[in-house]
C-alpha atoms as a PDB file:
ATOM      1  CA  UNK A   1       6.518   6.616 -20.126  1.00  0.00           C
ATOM      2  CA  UNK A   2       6.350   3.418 -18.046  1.00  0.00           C
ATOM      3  CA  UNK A   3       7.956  -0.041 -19.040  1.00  0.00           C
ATOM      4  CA  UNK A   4       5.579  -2.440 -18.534  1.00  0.00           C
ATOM      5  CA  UNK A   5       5.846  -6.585 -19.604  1.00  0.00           C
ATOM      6  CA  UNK A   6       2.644  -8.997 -20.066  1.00  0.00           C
ATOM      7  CA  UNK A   7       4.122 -12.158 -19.803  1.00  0.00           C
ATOM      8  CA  UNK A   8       1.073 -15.099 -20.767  1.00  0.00           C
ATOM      9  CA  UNK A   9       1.813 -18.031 -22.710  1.00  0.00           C
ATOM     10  CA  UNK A  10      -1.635 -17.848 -23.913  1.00  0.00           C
ATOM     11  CA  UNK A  11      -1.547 -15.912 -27.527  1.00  0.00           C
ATOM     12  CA  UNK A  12      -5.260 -14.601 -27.380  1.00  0.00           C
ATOM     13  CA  UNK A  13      -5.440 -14.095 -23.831  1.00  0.00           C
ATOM     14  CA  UNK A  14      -2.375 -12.192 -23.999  1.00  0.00           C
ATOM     15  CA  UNK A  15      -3.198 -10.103 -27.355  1.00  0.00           C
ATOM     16  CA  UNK A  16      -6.810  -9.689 -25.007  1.00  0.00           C
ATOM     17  CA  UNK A  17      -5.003  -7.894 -22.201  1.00  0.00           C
ATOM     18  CA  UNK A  18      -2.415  -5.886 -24.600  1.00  0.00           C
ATOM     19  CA  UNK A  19      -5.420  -4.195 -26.116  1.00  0.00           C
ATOM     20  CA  UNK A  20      -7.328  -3.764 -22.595  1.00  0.00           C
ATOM     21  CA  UNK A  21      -3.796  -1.946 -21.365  1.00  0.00           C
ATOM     22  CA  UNK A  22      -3.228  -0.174 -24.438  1.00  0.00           C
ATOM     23  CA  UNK A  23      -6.648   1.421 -24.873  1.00  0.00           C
ATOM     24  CA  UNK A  24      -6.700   2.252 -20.893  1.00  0.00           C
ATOM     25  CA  UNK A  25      -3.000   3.671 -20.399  1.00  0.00           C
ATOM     26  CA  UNK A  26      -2.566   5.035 -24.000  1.00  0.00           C
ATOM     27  CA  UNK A  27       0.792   7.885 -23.252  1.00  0.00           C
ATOM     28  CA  UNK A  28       1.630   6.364 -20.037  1.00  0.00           C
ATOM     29  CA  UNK A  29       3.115   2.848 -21.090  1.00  0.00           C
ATOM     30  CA  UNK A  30       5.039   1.290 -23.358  1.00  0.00           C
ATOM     31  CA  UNK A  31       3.958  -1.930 -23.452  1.00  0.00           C
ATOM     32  CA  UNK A  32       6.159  -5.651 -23.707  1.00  0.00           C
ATOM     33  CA  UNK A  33       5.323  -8.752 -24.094  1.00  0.00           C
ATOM     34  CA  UNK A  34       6.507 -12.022 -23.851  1.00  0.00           C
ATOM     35  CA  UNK A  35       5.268 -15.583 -24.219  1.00  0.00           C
ATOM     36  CA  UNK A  36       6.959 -17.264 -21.448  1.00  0.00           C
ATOM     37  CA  UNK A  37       9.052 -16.363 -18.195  1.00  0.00           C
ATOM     38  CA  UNK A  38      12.516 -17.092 -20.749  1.00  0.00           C
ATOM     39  CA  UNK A  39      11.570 -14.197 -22.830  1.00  0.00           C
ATOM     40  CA  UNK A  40       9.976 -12.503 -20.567  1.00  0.00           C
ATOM     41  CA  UNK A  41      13.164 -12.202 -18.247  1.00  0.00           C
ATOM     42  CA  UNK A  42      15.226 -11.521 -21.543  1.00  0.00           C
ATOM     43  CA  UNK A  43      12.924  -8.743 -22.159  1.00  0.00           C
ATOM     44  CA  UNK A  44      13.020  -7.295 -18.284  1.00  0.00           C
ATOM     45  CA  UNK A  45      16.563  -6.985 -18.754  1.00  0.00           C
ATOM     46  CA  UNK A  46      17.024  -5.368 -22.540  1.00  0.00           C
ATOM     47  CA  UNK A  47      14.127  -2.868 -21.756  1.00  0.00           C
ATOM     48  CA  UNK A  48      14.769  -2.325 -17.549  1.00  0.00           C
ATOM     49  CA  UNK A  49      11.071  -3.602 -16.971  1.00  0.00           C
ATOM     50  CA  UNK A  50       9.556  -1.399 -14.205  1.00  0.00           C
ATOM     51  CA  UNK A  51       5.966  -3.391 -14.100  1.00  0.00           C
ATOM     52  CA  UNK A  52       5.659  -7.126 -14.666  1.00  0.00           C
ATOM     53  CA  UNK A  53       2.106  -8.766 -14.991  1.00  0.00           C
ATOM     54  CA  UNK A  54       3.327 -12.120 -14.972  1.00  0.00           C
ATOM     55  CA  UNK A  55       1.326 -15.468 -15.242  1.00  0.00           C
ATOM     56  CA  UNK A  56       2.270 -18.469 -12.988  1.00  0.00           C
ATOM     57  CA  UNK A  57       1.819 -21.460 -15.504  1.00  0.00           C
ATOM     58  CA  UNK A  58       3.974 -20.991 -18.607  1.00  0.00           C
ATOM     59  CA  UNK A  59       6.019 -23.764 -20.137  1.00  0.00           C
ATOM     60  CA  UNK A  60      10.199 -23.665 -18.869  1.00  0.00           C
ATOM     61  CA  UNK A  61      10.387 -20.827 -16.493  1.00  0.00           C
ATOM     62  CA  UNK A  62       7.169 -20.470 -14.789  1.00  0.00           C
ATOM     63  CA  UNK A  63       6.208 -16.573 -13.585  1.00  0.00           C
ATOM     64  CA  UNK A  64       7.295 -17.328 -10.061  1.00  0.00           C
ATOM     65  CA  UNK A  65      11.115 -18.428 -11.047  1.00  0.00           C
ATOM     66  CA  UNK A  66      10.416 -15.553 -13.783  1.00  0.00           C
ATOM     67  CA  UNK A  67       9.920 -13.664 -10.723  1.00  0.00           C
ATOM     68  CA  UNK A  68      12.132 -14.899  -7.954  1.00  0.00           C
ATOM     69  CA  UNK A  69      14.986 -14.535 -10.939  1.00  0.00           C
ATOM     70  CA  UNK A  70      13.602 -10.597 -11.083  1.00  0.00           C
ATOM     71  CA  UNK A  71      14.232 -10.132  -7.683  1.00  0.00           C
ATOM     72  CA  UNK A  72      17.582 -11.476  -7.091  1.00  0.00           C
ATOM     73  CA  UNK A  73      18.873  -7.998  -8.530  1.00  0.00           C
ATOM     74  CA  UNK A  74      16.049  -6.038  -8.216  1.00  0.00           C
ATOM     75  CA  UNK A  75      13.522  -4.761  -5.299  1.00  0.00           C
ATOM     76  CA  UNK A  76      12.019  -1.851  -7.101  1.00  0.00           C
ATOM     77  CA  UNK A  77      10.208  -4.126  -9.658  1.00  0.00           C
ATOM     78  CA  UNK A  78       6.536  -3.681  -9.481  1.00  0.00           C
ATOM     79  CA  UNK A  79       5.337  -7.584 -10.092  1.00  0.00           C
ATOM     80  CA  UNK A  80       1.561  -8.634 -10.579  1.00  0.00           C
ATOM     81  CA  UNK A  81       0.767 -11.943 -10.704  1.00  0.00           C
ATOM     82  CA  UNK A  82      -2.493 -12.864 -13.581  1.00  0.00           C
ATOM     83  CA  UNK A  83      -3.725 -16.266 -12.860  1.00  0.00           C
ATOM     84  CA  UNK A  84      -6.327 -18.839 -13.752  1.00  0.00           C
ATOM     85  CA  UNK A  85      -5.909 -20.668 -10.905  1.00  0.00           C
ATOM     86  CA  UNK A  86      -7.275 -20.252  -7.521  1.00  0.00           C
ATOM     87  CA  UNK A  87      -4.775 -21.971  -5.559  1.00  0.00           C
ATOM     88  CA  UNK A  88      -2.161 -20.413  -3.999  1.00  0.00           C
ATOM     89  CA  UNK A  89      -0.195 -23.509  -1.763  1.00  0.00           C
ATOM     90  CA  UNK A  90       2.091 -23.488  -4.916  1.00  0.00           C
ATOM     91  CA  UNK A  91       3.026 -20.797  -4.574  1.00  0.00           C
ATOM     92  CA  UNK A  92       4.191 -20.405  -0.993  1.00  0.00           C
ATOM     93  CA  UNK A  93       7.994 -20.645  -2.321  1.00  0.00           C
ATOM     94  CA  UNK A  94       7.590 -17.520  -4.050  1.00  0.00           C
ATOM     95  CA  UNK A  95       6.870 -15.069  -0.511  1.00  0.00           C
ATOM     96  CA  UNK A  96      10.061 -13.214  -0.792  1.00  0.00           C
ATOM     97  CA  UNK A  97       9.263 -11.962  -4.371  1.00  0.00           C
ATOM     98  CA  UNK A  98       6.997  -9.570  -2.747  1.00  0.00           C
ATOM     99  CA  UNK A  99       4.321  -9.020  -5.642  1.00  0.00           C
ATOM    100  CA  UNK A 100       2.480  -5.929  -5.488  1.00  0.00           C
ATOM    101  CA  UNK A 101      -1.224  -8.326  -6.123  1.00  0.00           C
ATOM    102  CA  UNK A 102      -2.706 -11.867  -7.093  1.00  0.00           C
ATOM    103  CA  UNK A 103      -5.477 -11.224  -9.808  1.00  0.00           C
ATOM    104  CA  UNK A 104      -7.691 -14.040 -10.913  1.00  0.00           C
ATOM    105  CA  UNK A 105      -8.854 -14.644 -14.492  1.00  0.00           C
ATOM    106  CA  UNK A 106     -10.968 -13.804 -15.797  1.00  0.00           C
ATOM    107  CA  UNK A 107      -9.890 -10.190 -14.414  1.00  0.00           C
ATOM    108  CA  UNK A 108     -12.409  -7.113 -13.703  1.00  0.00           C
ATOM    109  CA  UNK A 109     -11.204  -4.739 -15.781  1.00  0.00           C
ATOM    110  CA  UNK A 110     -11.280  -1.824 -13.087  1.00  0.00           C
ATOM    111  CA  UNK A 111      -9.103  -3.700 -10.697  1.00  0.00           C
ATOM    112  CA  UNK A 112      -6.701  -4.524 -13.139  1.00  0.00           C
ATOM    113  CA  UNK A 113      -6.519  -0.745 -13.636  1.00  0.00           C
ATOM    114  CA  UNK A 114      -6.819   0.045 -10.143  1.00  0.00           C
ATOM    115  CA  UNK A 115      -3.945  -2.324  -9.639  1.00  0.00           C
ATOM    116  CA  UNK A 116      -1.864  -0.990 -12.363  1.00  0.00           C
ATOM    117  CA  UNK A 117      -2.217   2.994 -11.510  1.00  0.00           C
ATOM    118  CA  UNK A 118      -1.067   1.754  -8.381  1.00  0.00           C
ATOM    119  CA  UNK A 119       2.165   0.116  -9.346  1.00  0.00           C
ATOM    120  CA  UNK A 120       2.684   3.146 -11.925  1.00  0.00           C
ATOM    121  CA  UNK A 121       2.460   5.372  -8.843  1.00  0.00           C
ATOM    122  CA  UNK A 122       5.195   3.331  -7.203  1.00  0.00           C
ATOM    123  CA  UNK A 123       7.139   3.298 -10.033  1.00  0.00           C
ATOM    124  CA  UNK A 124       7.562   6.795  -9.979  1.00  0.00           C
ATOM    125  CA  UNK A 125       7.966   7.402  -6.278  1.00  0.00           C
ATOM    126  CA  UNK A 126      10.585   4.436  -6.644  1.00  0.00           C
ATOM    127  CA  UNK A 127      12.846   7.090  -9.280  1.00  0.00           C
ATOM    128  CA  UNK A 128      12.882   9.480  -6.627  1.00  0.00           C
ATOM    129  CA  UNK A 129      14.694   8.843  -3.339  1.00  0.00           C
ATOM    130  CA  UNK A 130      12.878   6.318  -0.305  1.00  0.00           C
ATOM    131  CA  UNK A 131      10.913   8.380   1.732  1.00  0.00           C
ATOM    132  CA  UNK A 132      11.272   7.206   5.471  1.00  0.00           C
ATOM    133  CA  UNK A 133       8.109   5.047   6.643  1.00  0.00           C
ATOM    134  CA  UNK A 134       5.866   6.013   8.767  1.00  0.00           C
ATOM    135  CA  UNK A 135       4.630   3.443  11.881  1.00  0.00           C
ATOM    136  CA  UNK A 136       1.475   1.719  11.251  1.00  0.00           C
ATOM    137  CA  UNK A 137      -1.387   1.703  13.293  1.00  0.00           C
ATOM    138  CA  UNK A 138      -1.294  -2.402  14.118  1.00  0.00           C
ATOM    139  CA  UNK A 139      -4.762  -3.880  14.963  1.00  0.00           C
ATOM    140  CA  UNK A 140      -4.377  -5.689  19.304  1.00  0.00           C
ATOM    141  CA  UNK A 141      -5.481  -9.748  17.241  1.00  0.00           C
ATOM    142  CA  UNK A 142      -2.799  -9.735  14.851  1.00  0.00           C
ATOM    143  CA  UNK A 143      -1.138 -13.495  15.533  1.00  0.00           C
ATOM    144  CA  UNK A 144      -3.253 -15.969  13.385  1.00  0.00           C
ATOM    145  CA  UNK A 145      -0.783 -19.388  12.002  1.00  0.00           C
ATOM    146  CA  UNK A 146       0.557 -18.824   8.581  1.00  0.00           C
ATOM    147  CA  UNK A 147      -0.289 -20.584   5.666  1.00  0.00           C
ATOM    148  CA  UNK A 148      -3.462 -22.258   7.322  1.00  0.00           C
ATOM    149  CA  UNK A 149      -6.537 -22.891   5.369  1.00  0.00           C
ATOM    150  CA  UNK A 150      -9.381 -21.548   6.915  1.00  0.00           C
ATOM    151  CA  UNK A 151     -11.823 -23.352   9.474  1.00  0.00           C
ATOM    152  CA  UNK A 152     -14.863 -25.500   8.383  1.00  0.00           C
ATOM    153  CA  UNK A 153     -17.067 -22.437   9.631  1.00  0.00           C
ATOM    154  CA  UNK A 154     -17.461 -19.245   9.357  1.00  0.00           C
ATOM    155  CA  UNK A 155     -16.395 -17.690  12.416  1.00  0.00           C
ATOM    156  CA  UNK A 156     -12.730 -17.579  12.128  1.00  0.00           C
ATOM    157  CA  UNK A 157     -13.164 -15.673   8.274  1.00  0.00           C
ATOM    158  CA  UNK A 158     -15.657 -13.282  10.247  1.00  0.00           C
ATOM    159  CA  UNK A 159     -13.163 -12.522  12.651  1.00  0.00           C
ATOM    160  CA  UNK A 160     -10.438 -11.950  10.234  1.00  0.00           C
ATOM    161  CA  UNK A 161     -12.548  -9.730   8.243  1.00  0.00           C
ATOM    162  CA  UNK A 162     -13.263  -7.392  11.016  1.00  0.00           C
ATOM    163  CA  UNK A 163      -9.175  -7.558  12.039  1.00  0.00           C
ATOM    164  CA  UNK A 164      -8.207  -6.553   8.275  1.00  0.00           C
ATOM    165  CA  UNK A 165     -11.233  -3.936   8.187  1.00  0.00           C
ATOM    166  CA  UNK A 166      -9.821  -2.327  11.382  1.00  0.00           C
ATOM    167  CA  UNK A 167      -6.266  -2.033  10.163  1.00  0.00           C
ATOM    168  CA  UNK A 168      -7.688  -0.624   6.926  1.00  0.00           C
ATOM    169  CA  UNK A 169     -10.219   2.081   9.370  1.00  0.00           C
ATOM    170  CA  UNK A 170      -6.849   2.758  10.941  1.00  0.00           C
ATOM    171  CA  UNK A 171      -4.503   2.802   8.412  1.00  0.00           C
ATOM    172  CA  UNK A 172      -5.936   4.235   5.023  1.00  0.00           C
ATOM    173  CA  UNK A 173      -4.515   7.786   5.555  1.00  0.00           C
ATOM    174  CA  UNK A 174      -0.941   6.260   4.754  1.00  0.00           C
ATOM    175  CA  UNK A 175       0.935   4.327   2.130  1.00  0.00           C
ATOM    176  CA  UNK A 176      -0.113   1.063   3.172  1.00  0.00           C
ATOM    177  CA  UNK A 177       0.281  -2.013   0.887  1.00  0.00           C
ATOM    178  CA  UNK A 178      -0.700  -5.823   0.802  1.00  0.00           C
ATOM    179  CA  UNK A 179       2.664  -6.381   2.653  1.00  0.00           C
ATOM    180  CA  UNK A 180       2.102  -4.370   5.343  1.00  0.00           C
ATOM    181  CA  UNK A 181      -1.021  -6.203   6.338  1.00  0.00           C
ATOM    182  CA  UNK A 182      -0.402  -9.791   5.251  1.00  0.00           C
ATOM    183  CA  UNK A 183       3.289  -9.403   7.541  1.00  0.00           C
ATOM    184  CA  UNK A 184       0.919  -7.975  10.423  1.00  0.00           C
ATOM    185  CA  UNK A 185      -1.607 -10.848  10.522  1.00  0.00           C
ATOM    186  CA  UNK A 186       1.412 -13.064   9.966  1.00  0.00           C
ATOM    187  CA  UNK A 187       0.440 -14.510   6.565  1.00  0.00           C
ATOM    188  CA  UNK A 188       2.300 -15.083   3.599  1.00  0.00           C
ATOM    189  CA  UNK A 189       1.712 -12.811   0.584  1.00  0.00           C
ATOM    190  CA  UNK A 190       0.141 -15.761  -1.899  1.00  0.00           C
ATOM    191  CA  UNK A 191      -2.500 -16.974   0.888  1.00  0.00           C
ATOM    192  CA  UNK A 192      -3.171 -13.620   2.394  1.00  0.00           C
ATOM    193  CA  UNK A 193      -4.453 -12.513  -1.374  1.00  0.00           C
ATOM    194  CA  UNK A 194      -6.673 -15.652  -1.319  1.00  0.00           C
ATOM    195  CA  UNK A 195      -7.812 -15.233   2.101  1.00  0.00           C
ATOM    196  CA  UNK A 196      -8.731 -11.178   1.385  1.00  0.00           C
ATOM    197  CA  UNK A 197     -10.650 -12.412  -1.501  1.00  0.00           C
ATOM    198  CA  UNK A 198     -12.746 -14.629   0.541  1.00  0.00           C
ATOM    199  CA  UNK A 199     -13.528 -11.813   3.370  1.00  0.00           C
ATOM    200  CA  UNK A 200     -14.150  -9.144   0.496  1.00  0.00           C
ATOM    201  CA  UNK A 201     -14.910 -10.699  -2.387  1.00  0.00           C
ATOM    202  CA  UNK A 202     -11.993  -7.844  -4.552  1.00  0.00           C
ATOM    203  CA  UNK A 203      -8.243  -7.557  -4.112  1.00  0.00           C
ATOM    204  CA  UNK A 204      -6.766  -5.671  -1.895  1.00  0.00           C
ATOM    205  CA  UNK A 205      -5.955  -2.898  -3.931  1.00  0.00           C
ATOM    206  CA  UNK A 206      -9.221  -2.639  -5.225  1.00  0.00           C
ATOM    207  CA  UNK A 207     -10.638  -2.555  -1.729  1.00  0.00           C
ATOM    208  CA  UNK A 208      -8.605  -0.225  -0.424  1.00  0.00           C
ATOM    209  CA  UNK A 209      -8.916   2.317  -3.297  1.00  0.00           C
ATOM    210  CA  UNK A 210     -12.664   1.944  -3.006  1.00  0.00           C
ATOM    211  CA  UNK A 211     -12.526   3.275   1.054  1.00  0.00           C
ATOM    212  CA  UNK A 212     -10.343   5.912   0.653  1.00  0.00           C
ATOM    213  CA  UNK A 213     -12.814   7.235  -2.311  1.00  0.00           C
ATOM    214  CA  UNK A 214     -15.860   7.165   0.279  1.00  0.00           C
ATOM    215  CA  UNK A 215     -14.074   8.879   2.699  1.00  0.00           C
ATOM    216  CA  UNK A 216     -13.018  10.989   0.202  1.00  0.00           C
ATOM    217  CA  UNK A 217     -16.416  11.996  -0.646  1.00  0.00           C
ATOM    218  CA  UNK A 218     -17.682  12.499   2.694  1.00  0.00           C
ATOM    219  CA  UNK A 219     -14.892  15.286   3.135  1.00  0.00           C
ATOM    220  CA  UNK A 220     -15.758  16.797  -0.187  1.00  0.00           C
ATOM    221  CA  UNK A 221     -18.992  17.727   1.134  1.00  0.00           C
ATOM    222  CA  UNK A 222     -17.506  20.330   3.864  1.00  0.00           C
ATOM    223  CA  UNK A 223     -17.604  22.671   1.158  1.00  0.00           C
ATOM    224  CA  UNK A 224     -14.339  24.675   2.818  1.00  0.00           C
ATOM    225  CA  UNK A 225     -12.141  21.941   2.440  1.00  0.00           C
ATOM    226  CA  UNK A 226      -9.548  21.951  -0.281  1.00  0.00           C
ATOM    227  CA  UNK A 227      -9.415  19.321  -2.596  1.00  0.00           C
ATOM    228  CA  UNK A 228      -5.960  18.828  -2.437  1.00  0.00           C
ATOM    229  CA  UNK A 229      -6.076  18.564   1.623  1.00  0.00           C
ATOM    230  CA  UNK A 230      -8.416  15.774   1.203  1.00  0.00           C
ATOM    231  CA  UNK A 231      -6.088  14.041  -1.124  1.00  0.00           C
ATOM    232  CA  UNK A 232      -3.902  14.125   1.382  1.00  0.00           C
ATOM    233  CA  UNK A 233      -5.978  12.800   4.385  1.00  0.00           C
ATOM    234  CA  UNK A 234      -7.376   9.707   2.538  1.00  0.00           C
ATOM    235  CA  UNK A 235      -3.851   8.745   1.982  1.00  0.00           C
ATOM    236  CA  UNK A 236      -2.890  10.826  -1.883  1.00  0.00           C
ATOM    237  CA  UNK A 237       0.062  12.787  -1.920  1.00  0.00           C
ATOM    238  CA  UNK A 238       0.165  13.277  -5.261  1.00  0.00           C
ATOM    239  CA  UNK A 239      -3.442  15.272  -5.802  1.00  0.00           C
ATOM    240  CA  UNK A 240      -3.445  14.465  -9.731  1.00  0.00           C
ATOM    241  CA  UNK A 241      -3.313  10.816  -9.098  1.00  0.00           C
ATOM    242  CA  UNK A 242      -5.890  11.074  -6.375  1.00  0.00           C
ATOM    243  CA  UNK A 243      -8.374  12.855  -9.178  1.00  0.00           C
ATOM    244  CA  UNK A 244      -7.694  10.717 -11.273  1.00  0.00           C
ATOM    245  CA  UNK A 245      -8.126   7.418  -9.285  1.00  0.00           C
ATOM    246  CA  UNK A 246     -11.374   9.442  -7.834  1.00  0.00           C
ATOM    247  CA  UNK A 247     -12.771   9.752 -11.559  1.00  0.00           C
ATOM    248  CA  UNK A 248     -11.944   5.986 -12.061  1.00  0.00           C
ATOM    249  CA  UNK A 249     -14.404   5.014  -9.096  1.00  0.00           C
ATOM    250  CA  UNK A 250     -16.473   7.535  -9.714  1.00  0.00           C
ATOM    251  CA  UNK A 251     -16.799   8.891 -13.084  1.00  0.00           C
ATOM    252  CA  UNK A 252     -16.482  12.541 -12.065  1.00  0.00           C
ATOM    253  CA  UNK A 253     -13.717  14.877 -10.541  1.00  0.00           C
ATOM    254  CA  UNK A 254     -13.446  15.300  -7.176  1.00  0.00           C
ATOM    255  CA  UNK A 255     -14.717  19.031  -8.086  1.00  0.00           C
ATOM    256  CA  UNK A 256     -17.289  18.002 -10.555  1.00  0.00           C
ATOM    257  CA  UNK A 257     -18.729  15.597  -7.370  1.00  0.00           C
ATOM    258  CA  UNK A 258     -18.389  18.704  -4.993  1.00  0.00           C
ATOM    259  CA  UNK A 259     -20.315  20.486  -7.768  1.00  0.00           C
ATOM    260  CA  UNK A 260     -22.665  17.609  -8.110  1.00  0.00           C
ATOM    261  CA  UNK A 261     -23.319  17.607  -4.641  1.00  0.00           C
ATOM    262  CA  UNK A 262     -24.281  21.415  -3.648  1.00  0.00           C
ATOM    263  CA  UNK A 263     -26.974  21.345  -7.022  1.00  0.00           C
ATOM    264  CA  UNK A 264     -28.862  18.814  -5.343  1.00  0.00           C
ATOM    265  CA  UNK A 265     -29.389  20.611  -2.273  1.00  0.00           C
END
């Protein structure tokens, strides 16, 4: 069982995502929560929080000093930041906390999951020793300034769309994360969510799950190669996560779409 704190000073939307997270990862959490970043850090360290979804305005300790506080004594901390407000300059100071996503309220309900079977899978890989990473593919135009607000037109977002959608073409096989491309393209974690949101219109996570699920399905239709294997070569070590994050996308198996498949021929 994960540990896993909703921090929101907001009583109804708070009791609002405790049911969403309850119903959706019923046996796999126990869930926390906590009214403001005071309790919420109080709670963190009586329960040894290993997912945070933290909100940025609360009254006292905001979810970034909740946060930064978090990370003084520990990296392993999956933190997800749930806001209601799209702007991000505020939260520049906060870089170094290394959240696993920015979410927007109101939240889609499937990213939030996608987002949270994520940091569960982390969670667990974190228990076990640090695998060594591999190199990343890096994309030639990776320099843009940091922290800049986009240009007036359209032509700078284009071409940061297409420099993101290459790294993702040439990355999605391995255990990338938002990190790994907003450090490439030189951004800071906060903007680089915004800025992804712009291009793509869903989080990174969500994005990213979504691609390796059509590539996923492409493979399945070689009918001689293993499901497992294809796990593997869209990026899924672990082939019961990758069924199950398949079924979440999809609604069926990665064997009940093979299935699905060869009837229609």
């Amino acid at each position: 069982m994960y540990r896993l704190l909703i921090a929101d000073d907001e009583m109804i939307e708070r009791a609002v995502l405790y049911k969403t997270l309850s119903k959706n990862l019923e046996g796999q959490c126990t869930i926390f929560q906590a009214e403001n970043g005071r309790e919420a850090l109080k709670i963190y360290e009586e329960e040894k929080i290993q997912i945070a979804i933290l909100d940025i305005e609360m009254p006292g300790i905001n979810g970034i000093e909740a946060a930064q506080k978090i990370r003084e004594t520990d990296k392993d901390c999956c933190i997800i930041f749930l806001t209601a407000f799209d702007e991000f300059s505020y939260a520049k100071k906060a870089i170094t906390v290394r959240a696993l996503d920015y979410l927007l309220k109101p939240y889609d309900e499937q990213e939030l999951m996608l987002v949270l079977e994520e940091a569960m899978r982390i969670a667990g890989e974190r228990e076990k020793e640090d695998p060594v990473q591999e190199e990343r593919a890096v994309p030639e135009q990776e320099a843009e300034a940091p922290d800049q607000e986009p240009e007036g037109d359209n032509v700078r977002l284009v071409k940061v769309t297409e420099v993101i959608s290459q790294y993702i073409r040439n990355n999605y096989m391995y255990d990338i994360s938002m990190q790994d491309l907003a450090r490439t393209m030189n951004y800071s974690e906060p903007y680089f969510c915004k800025l992804f949101k712009q291009c793509f219109n869903k989080n990174f996570t969500s994005y990213l799950t979504e691609y390796r699920v059509e590539e996923a399905k492409k493979m399945l239709e070689q009918p001689t190669v293993n499901v497992k294997d294809i796990g593997k070569a869209v990026g899924y070590a672990d082939s019961n996560y990758f069924a199950k994050v398949f079924k979440r996308i999809t609604g069926q198996s990665p064997t009940e779409y093979r299935l699905y498949i060869f009837q229609k021929e």
